[in-house]
C-alpha atoms as a PDB file:
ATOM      1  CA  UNK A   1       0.000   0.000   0.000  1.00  0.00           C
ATOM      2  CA  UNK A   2       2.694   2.165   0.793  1.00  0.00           C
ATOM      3  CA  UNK A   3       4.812   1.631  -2.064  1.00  0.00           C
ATOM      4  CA  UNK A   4       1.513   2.352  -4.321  1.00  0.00           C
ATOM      5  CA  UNK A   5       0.785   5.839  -2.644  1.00  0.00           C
ATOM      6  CA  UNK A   6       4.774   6.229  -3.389  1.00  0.00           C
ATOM      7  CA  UNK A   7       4.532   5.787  -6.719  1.00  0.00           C
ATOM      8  CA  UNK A   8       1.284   7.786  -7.049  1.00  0.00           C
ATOM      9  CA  UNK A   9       3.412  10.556  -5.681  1.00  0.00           C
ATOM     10  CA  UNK A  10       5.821  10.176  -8.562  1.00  0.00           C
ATOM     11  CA  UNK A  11       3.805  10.147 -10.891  1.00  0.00           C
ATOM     12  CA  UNK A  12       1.707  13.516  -9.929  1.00  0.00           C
ATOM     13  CA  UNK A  13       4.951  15.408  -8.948  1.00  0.00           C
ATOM     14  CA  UNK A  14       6.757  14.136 -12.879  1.00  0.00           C
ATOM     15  CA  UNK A  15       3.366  15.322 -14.370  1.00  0.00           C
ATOM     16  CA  UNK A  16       3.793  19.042 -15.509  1.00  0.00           C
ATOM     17  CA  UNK A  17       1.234  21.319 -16.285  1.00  0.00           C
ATOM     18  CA  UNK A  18       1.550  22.955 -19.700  1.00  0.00           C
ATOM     19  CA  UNK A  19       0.114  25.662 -18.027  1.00  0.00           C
ATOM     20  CA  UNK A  20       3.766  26.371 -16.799  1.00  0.00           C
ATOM     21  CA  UNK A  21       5.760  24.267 -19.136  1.00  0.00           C
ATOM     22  CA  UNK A  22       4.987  26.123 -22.567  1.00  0.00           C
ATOM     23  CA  UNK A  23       6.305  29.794 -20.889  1.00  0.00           C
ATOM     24  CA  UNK A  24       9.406  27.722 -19.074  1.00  0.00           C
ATOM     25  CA  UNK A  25      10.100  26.148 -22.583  1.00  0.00           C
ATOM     26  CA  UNK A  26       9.671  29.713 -24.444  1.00  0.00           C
ATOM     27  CA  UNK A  27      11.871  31.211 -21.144  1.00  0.00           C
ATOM     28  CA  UNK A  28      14.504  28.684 -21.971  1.00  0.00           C
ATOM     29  CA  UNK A  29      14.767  29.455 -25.910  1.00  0.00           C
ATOM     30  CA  UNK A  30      14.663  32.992 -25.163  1.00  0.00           C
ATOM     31  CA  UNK A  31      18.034  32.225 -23.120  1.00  0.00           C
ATOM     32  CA  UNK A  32      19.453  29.420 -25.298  1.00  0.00           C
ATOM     33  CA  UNK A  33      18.914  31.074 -28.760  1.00  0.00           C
ATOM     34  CA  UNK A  34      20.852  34.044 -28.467  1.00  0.00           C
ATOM     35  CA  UNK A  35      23.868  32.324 -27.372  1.00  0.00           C
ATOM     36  CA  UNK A  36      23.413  29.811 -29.962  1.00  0.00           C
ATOM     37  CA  UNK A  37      23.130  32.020 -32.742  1.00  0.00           C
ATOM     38  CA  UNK A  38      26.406  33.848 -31.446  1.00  0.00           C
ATOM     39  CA  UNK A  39      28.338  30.210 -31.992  1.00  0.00           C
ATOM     40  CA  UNK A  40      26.600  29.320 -35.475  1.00  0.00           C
ATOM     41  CA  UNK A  41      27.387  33.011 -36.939  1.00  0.00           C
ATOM     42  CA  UNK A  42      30.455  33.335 -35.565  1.00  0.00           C
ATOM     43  CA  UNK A  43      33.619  33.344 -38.629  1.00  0.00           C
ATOM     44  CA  UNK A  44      35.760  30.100 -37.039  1.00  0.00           C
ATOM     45  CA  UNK A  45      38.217  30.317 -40.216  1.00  0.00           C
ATOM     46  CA  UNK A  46      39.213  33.769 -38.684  1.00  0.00           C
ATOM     47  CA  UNK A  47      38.725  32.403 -35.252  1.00  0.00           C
ATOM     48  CA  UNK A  48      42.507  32.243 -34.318  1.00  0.00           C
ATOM     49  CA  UNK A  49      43.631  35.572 -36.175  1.00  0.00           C
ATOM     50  CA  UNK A  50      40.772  37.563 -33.722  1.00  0.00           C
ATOM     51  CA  UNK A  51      41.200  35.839 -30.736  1.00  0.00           C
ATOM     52  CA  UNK A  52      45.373  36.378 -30.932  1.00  0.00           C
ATOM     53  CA  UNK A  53      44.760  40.013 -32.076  1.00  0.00           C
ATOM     54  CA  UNK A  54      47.524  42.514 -29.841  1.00  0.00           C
ATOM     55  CA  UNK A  55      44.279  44.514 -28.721  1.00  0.00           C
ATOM     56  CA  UNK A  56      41.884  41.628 -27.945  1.00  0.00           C
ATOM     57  CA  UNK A  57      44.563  39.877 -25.529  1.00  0.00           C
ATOM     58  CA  UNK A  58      45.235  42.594 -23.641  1.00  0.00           C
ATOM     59  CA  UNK A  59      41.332  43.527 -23.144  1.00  0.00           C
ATOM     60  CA  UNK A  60      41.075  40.009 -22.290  1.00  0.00           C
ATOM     61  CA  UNK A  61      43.376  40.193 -19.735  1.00  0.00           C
ATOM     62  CA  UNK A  62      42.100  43.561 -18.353  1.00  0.00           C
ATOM     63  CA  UNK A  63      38.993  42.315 -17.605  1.00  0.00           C
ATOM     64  CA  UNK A  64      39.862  38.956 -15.944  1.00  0.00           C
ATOM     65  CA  UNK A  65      42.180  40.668 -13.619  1.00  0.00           C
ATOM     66  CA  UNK A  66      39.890  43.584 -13.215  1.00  0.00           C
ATOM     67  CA  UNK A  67      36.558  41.570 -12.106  1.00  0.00           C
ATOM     68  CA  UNK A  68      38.844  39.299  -9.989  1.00  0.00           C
ATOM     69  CA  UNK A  69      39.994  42.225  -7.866  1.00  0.00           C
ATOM     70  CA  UNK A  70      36.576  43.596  -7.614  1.00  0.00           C
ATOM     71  CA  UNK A  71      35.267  40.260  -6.917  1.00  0.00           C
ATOM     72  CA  UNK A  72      37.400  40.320  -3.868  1.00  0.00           C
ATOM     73  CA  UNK A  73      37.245  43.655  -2.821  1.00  0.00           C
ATOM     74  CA  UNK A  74      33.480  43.422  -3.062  1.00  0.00           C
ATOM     75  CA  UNK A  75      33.885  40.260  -0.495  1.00  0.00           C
ATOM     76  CA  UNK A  76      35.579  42.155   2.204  1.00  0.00           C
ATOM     77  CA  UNK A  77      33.451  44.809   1.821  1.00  0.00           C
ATOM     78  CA  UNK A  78      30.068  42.999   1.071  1.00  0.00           C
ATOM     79  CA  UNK A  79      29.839  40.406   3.711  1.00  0.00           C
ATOM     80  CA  UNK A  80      30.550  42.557   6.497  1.00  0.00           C
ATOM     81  CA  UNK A  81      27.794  44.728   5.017  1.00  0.00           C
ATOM     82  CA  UNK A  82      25.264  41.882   4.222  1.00  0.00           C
ATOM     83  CA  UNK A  83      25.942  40.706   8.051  1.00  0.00           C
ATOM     84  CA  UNK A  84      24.644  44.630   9.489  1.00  0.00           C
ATOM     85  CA  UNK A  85      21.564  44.037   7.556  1.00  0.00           C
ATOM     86  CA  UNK A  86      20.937  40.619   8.824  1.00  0.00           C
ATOM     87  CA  UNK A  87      22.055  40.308  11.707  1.00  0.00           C
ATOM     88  CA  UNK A  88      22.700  44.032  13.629  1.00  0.00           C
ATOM     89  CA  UNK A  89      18.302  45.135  13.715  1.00  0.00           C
ATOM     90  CA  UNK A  90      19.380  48.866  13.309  1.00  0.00           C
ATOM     91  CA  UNK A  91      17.017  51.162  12.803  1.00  0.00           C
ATOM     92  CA  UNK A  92      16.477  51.978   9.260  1.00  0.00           C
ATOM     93  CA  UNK A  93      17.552  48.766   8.031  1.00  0.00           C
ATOM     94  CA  UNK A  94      14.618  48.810   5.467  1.00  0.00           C
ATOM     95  CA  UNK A  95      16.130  52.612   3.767  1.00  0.00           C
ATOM     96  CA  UNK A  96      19.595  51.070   3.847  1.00  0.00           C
ATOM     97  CA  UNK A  97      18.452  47.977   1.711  1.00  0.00           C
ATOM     98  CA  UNK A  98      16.989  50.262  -0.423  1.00  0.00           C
ATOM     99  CA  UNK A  99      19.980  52.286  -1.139  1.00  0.00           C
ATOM    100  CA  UNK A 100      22.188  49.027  -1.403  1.00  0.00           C
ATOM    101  CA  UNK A 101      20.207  47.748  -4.573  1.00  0.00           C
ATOM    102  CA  UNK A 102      19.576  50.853  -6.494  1.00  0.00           C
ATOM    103  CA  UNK A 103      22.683  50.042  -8.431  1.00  0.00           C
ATOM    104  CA  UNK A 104      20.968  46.961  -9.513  1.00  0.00           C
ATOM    105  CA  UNK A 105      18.302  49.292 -11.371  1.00  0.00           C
ATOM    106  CA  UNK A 106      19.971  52.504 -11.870  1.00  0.00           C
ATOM    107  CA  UNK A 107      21.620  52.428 -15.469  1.00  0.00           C
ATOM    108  CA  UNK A 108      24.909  51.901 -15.765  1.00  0.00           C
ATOM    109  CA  UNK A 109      26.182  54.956 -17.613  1.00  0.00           C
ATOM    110  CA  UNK A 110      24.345  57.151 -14.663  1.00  0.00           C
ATOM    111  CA  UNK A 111      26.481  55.318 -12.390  1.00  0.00           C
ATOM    112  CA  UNK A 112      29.226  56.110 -13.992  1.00  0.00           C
ATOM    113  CA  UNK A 113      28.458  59.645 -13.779  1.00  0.00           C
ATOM    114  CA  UNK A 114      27.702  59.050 -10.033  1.00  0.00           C
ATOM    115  CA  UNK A 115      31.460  57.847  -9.470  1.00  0.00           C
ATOM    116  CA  UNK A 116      32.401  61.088 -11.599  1.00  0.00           C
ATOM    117  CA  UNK A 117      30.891  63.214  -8.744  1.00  0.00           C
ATOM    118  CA  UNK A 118      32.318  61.603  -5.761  1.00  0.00           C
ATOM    119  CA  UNK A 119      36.251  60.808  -7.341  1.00  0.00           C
ATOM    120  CA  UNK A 120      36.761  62.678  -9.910  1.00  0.00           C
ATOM    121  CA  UNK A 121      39.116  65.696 -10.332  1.00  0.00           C
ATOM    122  CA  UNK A 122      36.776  67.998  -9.706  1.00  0.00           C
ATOM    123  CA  UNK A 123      34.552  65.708  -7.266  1.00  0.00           C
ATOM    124  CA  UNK A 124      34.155  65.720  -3.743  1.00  0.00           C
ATOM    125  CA  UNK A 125      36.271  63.335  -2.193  1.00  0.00           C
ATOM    126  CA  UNK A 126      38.533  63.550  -5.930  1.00  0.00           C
ATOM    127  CA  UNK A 127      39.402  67.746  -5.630  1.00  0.00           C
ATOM    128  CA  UNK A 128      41.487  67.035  -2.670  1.00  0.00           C
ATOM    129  CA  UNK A 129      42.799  63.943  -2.935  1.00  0.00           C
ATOM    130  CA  UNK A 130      44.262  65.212  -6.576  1.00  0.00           C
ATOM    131  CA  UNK A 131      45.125  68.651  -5.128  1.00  0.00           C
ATOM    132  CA  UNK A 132      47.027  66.601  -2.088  1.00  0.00           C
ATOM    133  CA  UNK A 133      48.761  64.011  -4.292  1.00  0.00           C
ATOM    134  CA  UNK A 134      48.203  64.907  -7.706  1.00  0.00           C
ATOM    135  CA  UNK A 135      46.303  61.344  -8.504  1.00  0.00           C
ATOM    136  CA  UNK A 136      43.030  61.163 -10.217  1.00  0.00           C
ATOM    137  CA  UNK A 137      40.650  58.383 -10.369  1.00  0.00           C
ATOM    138  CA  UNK A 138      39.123  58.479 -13.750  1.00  0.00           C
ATOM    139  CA  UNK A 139      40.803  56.962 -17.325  1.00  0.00           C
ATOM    140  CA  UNK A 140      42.832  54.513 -14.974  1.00  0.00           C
ATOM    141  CA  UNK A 141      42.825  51.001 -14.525  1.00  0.00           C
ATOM    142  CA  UNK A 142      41.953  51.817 -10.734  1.00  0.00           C
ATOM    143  CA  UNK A 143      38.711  53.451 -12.048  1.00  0.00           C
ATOM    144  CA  UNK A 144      37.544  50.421 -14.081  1.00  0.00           C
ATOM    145  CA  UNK A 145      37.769  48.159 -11.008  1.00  0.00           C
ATOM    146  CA  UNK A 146      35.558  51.487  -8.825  1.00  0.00           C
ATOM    147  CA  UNK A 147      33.002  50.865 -11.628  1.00  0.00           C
ATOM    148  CA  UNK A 148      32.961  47.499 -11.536  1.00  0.00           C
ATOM    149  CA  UNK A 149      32.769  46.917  -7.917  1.00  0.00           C
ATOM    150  CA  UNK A 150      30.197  49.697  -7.925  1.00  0.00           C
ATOM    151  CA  UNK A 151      27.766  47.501 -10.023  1.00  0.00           C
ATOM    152  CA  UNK A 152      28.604  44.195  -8.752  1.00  0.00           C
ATOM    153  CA  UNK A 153      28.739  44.579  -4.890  1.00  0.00           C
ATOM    154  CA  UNK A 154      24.972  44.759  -4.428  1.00  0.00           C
ATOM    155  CA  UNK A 155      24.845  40.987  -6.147  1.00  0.00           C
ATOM    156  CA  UNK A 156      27.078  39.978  -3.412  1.00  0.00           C
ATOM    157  CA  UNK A 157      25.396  41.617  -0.520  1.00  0.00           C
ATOM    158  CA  UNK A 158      22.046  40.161  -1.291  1.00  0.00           C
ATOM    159  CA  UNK A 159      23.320  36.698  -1.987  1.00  0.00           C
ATOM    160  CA  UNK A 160      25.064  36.911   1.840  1.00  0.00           C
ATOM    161  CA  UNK A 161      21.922  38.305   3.182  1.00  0.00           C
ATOM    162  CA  UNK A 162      19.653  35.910   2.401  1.00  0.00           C
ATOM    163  CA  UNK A 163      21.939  32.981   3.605  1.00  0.00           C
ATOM    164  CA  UNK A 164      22.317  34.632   6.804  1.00  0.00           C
ATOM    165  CA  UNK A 165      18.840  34.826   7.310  1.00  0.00           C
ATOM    166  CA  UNK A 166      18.429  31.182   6.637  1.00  0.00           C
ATOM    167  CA  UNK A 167      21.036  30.171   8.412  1.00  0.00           C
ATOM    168  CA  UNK A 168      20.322  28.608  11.708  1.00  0.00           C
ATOM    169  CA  UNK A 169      21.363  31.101  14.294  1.00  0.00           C
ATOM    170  CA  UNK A 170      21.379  28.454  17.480  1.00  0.00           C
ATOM    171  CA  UNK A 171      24.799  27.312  16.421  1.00  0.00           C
ATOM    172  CA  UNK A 172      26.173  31.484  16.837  1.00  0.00           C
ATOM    173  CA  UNK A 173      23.973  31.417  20.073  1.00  0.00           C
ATOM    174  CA  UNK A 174      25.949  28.249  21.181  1.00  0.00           C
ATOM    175  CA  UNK A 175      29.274  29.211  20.405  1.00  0.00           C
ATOM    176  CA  UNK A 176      28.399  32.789  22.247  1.00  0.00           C
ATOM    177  CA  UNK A 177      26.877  31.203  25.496  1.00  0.00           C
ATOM    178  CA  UNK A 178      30.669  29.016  25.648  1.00  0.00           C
ATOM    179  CA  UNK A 179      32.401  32.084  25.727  1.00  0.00           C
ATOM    180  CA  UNK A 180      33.595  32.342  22.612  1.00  0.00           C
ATOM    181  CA  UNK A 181      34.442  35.923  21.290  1.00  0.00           C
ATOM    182  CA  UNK A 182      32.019  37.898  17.806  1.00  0.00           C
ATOM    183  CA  UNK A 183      34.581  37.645  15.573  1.00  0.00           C
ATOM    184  CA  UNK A 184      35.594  33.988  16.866  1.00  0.00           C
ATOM    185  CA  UNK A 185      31.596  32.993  15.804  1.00  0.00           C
ATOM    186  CA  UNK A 186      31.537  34.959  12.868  1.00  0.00           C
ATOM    187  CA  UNK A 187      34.962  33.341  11.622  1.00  0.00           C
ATOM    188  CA  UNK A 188      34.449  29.734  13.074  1.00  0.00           C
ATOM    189  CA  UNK A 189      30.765  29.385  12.709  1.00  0.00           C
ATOM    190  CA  UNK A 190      28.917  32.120  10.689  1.00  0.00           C
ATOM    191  CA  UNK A 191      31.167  32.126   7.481  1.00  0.00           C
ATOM    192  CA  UNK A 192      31.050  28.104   7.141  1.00  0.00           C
ATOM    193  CA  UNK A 193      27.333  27.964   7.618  1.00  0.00           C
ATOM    194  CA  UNK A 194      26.610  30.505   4.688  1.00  0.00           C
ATOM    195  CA  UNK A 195      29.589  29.499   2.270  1.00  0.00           C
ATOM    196  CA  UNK A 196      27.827  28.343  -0.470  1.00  0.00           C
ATOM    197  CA  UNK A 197      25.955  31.803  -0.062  1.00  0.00           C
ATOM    198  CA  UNK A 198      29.122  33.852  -0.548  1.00  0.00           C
ATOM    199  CA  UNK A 199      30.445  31.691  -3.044  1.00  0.00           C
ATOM    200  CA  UNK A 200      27.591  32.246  -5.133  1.00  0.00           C
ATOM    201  CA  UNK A 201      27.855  35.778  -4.692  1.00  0.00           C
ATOM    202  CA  UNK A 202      31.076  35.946  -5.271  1.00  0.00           C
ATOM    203  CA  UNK A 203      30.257  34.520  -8.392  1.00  0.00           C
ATOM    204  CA  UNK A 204      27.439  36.717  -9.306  1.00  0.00           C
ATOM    205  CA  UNK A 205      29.910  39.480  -8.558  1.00  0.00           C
ATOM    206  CA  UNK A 206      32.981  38.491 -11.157  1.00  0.00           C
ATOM    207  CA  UNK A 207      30.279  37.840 -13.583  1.00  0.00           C
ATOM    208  CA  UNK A 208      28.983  41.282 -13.224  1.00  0.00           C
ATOM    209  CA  UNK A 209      32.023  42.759 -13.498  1.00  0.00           C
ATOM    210  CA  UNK A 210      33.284  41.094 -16.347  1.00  0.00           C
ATOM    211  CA  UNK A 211      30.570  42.186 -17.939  1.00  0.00           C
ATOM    212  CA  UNK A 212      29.982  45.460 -16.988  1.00  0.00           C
ATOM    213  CA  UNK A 213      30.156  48.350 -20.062  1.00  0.00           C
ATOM    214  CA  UNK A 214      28.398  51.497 -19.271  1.00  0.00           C
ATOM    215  CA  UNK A 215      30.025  52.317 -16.030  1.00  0.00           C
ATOM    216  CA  UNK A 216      33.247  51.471 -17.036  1.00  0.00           C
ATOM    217  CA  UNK A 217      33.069  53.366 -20.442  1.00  0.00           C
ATOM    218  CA  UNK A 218      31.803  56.448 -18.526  1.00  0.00           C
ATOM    219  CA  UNK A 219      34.320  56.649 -15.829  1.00  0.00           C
ATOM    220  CA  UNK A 220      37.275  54.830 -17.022  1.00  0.00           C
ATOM    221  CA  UNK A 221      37.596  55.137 -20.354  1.00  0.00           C
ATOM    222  CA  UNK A 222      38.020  53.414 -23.395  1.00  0.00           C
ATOM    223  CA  UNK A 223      42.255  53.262 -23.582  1.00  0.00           C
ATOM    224  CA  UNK A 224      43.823  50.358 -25.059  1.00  0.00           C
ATOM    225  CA  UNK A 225      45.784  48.475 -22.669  1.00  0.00           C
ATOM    226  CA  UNK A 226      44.965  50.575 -19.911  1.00  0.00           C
ATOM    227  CA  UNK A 227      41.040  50.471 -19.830  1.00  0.00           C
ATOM    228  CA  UNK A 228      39.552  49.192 -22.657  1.00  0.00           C
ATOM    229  CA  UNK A 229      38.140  46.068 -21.271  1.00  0.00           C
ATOM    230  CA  UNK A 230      36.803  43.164 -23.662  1.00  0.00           C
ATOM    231  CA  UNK A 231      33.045  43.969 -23.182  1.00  0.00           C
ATOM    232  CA  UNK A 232      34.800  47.688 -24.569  1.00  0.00           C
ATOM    233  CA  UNK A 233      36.858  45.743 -27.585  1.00  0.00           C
ATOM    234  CA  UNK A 234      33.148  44.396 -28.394  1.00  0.00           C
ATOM    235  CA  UNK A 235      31.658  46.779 -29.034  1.00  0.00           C
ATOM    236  CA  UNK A 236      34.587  48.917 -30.800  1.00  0.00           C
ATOM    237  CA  UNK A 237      34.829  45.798 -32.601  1.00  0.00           C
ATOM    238  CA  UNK A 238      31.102  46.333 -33.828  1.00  0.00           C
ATOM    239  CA  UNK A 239      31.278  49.369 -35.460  1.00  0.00           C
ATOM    240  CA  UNK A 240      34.066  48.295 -37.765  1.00  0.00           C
ATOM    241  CA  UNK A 241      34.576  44.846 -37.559  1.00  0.00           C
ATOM    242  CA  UNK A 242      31.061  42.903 -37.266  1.00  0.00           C
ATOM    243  CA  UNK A 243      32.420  39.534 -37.489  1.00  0.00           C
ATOM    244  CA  UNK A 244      35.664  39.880 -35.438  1.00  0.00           C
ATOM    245  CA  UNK A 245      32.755  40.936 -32.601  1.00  0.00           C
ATOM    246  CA  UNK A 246      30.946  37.774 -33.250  1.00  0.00           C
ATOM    247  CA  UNK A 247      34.236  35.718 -32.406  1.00  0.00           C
ATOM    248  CA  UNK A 248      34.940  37.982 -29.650  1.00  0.00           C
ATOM    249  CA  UNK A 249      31.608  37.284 -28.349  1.00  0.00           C
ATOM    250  CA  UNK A 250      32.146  33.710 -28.394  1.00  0.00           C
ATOM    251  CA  UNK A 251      35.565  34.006 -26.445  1.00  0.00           C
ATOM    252  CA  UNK A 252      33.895  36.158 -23.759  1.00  0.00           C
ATOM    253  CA  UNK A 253      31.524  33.921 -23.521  1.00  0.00           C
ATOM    254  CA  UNK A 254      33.611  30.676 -23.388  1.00  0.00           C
ATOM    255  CA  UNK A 255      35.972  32.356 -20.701  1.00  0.00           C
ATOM    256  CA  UNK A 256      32.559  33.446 -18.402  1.00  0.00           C
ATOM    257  CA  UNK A 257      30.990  29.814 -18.865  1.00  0.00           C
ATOM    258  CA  UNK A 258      34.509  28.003 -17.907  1.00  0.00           C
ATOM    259  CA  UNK A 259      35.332  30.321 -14.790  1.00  0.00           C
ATOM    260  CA  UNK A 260      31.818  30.139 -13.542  1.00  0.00           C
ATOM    261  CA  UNK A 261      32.041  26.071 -13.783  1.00  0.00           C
ATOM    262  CA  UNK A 262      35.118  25.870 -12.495  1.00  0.00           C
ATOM    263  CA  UNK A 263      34.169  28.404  -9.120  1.00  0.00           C
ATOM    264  CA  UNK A 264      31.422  26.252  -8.777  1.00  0.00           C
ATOM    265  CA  UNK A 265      32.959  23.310  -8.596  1.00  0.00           C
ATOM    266  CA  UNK A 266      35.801  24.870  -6.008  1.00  0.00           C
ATOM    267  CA  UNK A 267      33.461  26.835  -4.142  1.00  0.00           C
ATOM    268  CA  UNK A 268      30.224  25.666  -4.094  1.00  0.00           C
ATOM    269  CA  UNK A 269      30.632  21.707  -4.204  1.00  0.00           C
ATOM    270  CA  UNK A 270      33.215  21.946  -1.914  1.00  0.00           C
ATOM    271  CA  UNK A 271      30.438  23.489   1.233  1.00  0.00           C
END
């Protein structure tokens, strides 16, 4: 009887409505097409002549070193962040939120303009730190990784959040009750228990940066060697070379799909 009501289970559970299935199948082409189309289109004869162009290496390059460092710099600075807004109850919590994901929504380019204000020559933490030291922010690889982190570190912080807030907090109240020490069970208990959360932040974070365009065209620049990153070498590409973009495409593609695999499988499998 048992094993009947079992199977009965399976059976309703494999059932699915095409109610739901017909928009997840048109969801999934919508994804799947695109990329597919970039691979079928794409010149392979010229394949190894783009891909080994002087220009493209180096924007290739940029960018994976770029969105690395703002992938880390957005971890020290996102999970202490992510743990105030779970974990502190401050007033205002709710406005702060807020504020942390309007970068998801705001458009790039405006954010780019944003950083202008603040750290630029003429901005208000730029003016004096140029007029003390004679360094500027903007047209500098230092700027592209400000953009970057700029429109990645909200992923990051909402990825941590919600782990925290699903993780089960009797294990902190434990370690606290034996004496041990905040930063003792953050370190020893509260970063293992939502590891797979900041991994996948993380993640979400380098992608974001790797990708990012308007903010980093805006504020940085579009110098080769120095800023021009390869979502930048795209899009130059475009304008003058459509099918050298096409295999440039692919690459960027084939280098996001490999990293993200291979962070999974470091990070993620590994909790």
């Amino acid at each position: 009887m048992e094993t009947r009501q079992r199977h009965r289970e399976r059976v309703l559970l494999g059932k699915v409505p095409w109610l739901l299935a017909a928009p997840a199948l048109l969801a999934l082409l919508f994804l799947i097409l695109p990329l597919l189309g970039l691979l079928i289109r794409a010149p392979w004869p010229d394949a190894w002549q783009v891909i080994t162009d002087d220009q493209a290496v180096q924007a290739l390059r940029l960018s994976l070193i770029t969105a690395t460092v703002s992938m880390l710099i957005a971890m020290v600075l996102g999970v202490p962040l992510a743990w105030l807004l779970a974990r502190s109850g401050l007033p205002g919590l709710g406005v702060l939120r807020a504020l942390i994901t309007v970068p998801l929504v705001l458009p790039p380019v405006v954010g780019g303009v944003a950083l202008f204000t603040i750290l630029g020559r003429s901005g208000l933490l730029g003016r004096p730190l140029f007029e003390l030291t004679g360094f500027a922010f903007p047209f500098t690889p230092y700027a592209v990784v400000l953009a970057q982190v700029f429109v990645a570190l909200p992923y990051l912080v909402l990825s941590v959040e919600g782990a925290l807030r699903t993780a089960d907090s009797r294990y902190e109240e434990a370690a606290a009750t034996l004496g041990a020490r905040p930063m003792t069970v953050f370190s020893r208990v509260t970063l293992p228990l939502i590891g797979p959360g900041v991994a996948a932040g993380a993640v979400l974070a380098w992608a974001r940066a790797l990708g990012e365009f308007g903010a980093t065209i805006t504020f940085a620049g579009n110098f080769p060697g120095t800023t021009r990153t390869m979502p930048l070498e795209v899009y130059l590409a475009l304008e003058t070379d459509p099918g050298a973009a096409l295999m440039l495409s692919v690459l960027l593609l084939a280098v996001s799909v490999l990293v993200l695999v291979l962070l999974r499988d470091r990070w993620v499998n590994r909790w």
